[in-house]
Every structure is written in structure tokens, then in C-alpha cells.
Protein backbone atom coordinates (compact mmCIF):
# COMPACT_ATOMS: atom_id res chain seq x y z
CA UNK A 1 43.57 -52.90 37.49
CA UNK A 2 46.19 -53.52 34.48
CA UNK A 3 46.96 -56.78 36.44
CA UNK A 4 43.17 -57.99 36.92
CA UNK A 5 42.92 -57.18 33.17
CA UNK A 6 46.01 -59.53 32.14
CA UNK A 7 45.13 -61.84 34.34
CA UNK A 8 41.37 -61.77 32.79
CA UNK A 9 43.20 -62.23 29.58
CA UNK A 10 45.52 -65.05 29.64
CA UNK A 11 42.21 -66.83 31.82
CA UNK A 12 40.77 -66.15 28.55
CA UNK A 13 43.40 -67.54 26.25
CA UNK A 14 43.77 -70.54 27.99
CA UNK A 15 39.79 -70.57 27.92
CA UNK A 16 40.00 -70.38 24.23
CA UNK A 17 42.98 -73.41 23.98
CA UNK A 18 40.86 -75.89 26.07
CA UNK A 19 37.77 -74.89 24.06
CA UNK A 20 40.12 -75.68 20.73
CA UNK A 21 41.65 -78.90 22.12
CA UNK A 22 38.03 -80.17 23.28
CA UNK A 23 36.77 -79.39 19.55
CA UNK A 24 39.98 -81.22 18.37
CA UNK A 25 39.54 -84.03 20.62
CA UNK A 26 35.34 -84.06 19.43
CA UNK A 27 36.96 -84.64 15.72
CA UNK A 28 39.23 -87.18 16.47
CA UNK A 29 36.84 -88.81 18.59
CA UNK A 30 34.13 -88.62 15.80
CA UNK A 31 36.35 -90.03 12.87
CA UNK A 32 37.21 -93.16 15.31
CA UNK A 33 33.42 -93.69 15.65
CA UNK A 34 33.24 -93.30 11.93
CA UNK A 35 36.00 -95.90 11.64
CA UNK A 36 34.56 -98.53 14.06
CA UNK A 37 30.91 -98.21 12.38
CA UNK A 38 32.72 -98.69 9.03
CA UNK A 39 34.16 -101.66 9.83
CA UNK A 40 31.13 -102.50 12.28
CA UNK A 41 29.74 -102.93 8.65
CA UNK A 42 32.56 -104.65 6.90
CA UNK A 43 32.30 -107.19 9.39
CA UNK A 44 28.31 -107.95 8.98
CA UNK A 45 28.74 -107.68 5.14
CA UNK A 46 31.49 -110.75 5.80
CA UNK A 47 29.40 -112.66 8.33
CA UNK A 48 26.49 -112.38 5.79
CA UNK A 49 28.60 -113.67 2.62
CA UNK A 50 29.85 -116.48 5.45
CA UNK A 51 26.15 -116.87 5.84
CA UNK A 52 25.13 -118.06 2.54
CA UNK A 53 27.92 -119.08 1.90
CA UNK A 54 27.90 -122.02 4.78
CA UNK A 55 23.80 -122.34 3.13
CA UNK A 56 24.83 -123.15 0.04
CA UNK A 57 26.98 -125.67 1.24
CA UNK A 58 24.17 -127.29 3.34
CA UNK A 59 21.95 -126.78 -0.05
CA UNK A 60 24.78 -128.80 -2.11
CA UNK A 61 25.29 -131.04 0.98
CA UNK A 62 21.73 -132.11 0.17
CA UNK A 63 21.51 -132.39 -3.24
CA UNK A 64 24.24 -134.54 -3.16
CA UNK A 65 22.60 -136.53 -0.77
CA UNK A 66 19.69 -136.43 -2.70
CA UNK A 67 21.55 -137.68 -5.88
CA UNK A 68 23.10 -140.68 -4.18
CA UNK A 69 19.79 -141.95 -3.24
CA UNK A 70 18.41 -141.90 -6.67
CA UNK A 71 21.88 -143.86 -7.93
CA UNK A 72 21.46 -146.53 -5.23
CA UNK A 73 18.06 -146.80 -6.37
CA UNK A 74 18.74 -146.98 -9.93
CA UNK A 75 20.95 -149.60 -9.33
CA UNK A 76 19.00 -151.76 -6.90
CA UNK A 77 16.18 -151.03 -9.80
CA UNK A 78 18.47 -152.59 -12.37
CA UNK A 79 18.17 -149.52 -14.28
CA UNK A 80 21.99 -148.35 -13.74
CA UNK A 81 25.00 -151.43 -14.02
CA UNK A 82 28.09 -151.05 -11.46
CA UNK A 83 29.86 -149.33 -14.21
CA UNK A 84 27.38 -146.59 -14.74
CA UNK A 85 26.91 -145.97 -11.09
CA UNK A 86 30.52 -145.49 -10.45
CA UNK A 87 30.68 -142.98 -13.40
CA UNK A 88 28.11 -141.01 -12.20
CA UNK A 89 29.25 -141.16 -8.49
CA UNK A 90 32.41 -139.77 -9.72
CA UNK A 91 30.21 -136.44 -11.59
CA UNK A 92 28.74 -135.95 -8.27
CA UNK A 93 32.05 -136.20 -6.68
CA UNK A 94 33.49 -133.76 -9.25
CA UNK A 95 30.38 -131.28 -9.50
CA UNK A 96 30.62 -131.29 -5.77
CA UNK A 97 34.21 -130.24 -5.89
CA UNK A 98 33.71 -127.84 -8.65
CA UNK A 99 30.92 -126.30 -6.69
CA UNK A 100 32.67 -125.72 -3.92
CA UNK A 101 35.44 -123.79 -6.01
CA UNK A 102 33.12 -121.57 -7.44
CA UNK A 103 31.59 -120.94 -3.99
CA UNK A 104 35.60 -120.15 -2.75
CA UNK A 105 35.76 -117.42 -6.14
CA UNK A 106 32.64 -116.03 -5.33
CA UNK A 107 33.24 -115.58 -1.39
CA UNK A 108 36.78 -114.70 -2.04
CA UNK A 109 36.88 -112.38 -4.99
CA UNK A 110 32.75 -111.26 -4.47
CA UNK A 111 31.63 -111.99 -7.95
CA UNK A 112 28.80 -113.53 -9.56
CA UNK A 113 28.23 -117.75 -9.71
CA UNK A 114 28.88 -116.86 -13.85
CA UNK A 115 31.70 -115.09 -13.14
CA UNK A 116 33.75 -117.14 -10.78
CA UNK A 117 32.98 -120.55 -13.08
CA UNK A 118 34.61 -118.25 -15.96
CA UNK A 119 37.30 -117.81 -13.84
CA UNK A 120 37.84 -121.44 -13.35
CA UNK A 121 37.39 -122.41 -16.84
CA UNK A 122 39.75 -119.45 -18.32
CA UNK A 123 42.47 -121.36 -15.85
CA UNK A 124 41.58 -124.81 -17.03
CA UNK A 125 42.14 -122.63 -20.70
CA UNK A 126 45.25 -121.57 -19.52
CA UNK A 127 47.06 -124.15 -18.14
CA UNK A 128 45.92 -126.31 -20.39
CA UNK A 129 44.44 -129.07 -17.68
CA UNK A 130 41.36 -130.25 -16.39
CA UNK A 131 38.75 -127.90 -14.79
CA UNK A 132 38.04 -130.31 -12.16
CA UNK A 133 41.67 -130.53 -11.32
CA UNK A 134 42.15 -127.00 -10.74
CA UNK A 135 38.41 -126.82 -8.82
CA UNK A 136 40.06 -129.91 -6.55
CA UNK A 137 43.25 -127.60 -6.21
CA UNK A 138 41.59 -125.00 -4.97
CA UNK A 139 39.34 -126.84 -2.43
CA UNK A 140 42.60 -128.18 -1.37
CA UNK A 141 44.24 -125.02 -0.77
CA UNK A 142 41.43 -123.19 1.01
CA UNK A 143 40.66 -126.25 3.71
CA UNK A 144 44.73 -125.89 4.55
């Protein structure tokens, strides 16, 4: 009977061990579905910045659009001489480009519209050069 007994007992204690490597397995199992929902999330918080960030180009697409219309009409008007419509093609050209940096700060380093034009202009500060010449750097960079 000492033999059905020991028998019973290691049936038991292996019992036990698959019972503990099942719960073990249940963990690890649990903290990869934590994982994959985490970055489940990461990845819709990026598709949504992506998201507006893709509408506010269309939205600056068509200002600018918007902008040369009323300079080709300003100057068919009379209003606006070849020299003045150049000089304001080239602000849209530059707000354009400076818009699009602070768009690349603010997908890049998630900050405010404020914020990432501070940025800019602290590096126009600190290099001592133009703010649209760092903005057109940037653009540069990021479309590499």
C-alpha cells in the first residue's frame, strides 16, 4: 500500500509542477498581451499625430493656394507691381517652409505649435542665422 501511496504522491507533485508551470506560462502569456496592447496603442497614437499631421499639410496646401490666387489677382488688378508680387511670393514660399518645420518639431518632439516655433527661433538665436534658413534645413533633412 506504501507503494500506491508514493506513487499517489509523486502523481501529486508532478500535479502540483504542471499546475505551477501553467500559472507561469498564464503570466508570461498575460504580460505579452499587455505588451502588444501597449504598443497596439503607441501605434494608433502615431497614426493619429500622422493624421493631422498629413491635414495640416492639405490645410497649408490650400491656403497657399488660396494666397496665390489673390497675388495673381492683385496683380492682374494693378493693385500689386512685379516687384511686390515676387516679394510676397517669396513670404508664402518661406511661411510655407517655416510651417512645415514647425509641423516636423511638433510631430517629432510632440509639443505645442508655440513651442516648436520657439524652438526654431531659439536656433535662429543661436546660430546666429536666419529662421527661415534653419526651417528650410530642416524640411530638407526630414524629406531625405
Amino acid at each position: 500500500m506504501e507503494t500506491g501511496q508514493a506513487a499517489g504522491g509523486d502523481l501529486q507533485a508532478q500535479i502540483d509542477a504542471l499546475i505551477l508551470q501553467l500559472a507561469l506560462q498564464r503570466r508570461d502569456l498575460d504580460a505579452l498581451g499587455r505588451r502588444a496592447d501597449d504598443a497596439e496603442g503607441r501605434a494608433d497614437a502615431s497614426d493619429a499625430r500622422a493624421n493631422k499631421a498629413e491635414s495640416r499639410a492639405d490645410e497649408m496646401a490650400a491656403r497657399a493656394e488660396i494666397d496665390r490666387d489673390m497675388i495673381t489677382g492683385l496683380q492682374r488688378d494693378g493693385v500689386l507691381s512685379s516687384k511686390h508680387t515676387a516679394q510676397l511670393e517669396e513670404a508664402l514660399k518661406t511661411s510655407r517652409t517655416i510651417g512645415a518645420a514647425i509641423g516636423i518639431i511638433m510631430g517629432t518632439q510632440q509639443v505645442s505649435e508655440e513651442t516648436a516655433f520657439d524652438v526654431l527661433q531659439t536656433a535662429s538665436s543661436n546660430s546666429n542665422r536666419k529662421l527661415r534658413e534653419i526651417a528650410a534645413e530642416l524640411v530638407a533633412s526630414a524629406s531625405q
